[in-house]
C-alpha atoms as a PDB file:
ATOM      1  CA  UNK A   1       0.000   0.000   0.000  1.00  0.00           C
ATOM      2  CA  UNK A   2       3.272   2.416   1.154  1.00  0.00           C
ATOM      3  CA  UNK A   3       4.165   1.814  -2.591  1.00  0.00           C
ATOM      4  CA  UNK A   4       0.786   2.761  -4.269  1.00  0.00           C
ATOM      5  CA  UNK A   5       0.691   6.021  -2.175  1.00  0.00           C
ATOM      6  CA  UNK A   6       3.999   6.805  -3.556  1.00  0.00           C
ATOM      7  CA  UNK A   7       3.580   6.319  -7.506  1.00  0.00           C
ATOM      8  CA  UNK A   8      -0.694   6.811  -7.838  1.00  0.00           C
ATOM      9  CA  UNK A   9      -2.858   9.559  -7.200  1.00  0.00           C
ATOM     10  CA  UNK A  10      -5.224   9.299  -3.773  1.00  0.00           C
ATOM     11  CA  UNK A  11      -8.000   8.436  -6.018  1.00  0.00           C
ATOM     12  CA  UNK A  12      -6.270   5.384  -7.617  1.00  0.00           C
ATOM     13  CA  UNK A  13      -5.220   3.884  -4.017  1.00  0.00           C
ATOM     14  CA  UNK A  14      -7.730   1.542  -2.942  1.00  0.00           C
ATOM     15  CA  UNK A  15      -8.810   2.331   0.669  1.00  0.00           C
ATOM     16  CA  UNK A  16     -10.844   0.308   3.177  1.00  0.00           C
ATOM     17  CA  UNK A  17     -13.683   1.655   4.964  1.00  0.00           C
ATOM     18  CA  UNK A  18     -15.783   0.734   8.193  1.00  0.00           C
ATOM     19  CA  UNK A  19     -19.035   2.405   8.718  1.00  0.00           C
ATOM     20  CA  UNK A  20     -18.925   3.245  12.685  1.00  0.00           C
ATOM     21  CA  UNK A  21     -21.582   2.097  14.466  1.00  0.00           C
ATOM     22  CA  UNK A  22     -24.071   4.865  16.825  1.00  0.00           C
ATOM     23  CA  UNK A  23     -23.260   7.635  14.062  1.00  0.00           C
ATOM     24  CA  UNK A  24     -19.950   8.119  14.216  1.00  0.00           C
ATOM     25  CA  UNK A  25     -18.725   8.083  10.423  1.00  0.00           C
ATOM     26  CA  UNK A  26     -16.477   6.399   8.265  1.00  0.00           C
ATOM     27  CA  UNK A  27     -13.330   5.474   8.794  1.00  0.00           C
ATOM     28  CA  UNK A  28     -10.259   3.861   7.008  1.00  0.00           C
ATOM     29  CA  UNK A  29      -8.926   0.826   8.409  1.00  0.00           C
ATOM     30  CA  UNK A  30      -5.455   2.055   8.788  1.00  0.00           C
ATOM     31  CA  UNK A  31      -3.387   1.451  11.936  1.00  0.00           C
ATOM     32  CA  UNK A  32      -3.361   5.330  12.911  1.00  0.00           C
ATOM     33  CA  UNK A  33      -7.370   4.835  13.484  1.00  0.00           C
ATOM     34  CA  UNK A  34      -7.361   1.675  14.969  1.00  0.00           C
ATOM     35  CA  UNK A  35      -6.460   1.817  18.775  1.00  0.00           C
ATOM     36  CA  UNK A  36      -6.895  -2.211  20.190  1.00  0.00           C
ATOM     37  CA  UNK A  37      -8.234  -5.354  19.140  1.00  0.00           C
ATOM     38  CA  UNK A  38      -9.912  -7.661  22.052  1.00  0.00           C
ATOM     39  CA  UNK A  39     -12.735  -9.842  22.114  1.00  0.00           C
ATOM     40  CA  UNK A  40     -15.673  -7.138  21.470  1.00  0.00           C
ATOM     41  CA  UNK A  41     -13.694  -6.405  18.202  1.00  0.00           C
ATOM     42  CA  UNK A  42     -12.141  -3.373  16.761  1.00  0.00           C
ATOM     43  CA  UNK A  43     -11.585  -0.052  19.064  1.00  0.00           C
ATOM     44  CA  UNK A  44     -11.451   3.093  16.593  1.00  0.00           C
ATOM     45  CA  UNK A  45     -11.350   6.755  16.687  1.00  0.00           C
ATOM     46  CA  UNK A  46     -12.980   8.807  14.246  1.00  0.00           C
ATOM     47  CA  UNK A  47     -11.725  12.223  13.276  1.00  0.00           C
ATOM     48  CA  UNK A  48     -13.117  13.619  16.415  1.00  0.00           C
ATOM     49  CA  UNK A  49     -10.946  11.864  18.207  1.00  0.00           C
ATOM     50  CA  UNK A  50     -13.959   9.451  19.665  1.00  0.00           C
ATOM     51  CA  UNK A  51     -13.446   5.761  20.268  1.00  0.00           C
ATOM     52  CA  UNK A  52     -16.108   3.364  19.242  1.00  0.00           C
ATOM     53  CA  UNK A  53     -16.491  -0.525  18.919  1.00  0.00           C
ATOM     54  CA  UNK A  54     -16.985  -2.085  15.529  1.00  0.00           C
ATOM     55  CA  UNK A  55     -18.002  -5.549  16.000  1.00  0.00           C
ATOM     56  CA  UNK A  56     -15.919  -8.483  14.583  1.00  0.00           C
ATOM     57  CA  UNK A  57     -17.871 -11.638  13.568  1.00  0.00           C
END
């Protein structure tokens, strides 16, 4: 992916979304959003800085 962003414009890099659940927006799934992994699933801040569980099935 480091070498994508290097050589392609932002619109030809592929980038992986999660839709946060209780309205708190989309997110990539890039290590700089994601803060721990445990059982419940995914802790991840948004852009405001808010941490929210995403589920993991």
């Amino acid at each position: 992916m480091r070498a994508l962003r290097g050589n392609l414009s932002g619109m030809g890099v592929p980038s992986y979304m999660i839709d946060l659940p209780e309205g708190g927006g989309k997110v990539p799934l890039l290590p700089d959003y994601v803060v721990h992994r445990d059982g419940d699933g995914l802790k991840v801040k948004n852009y405001q800085g808010r941490v929210f569980t995403y589920p993991v099935e």
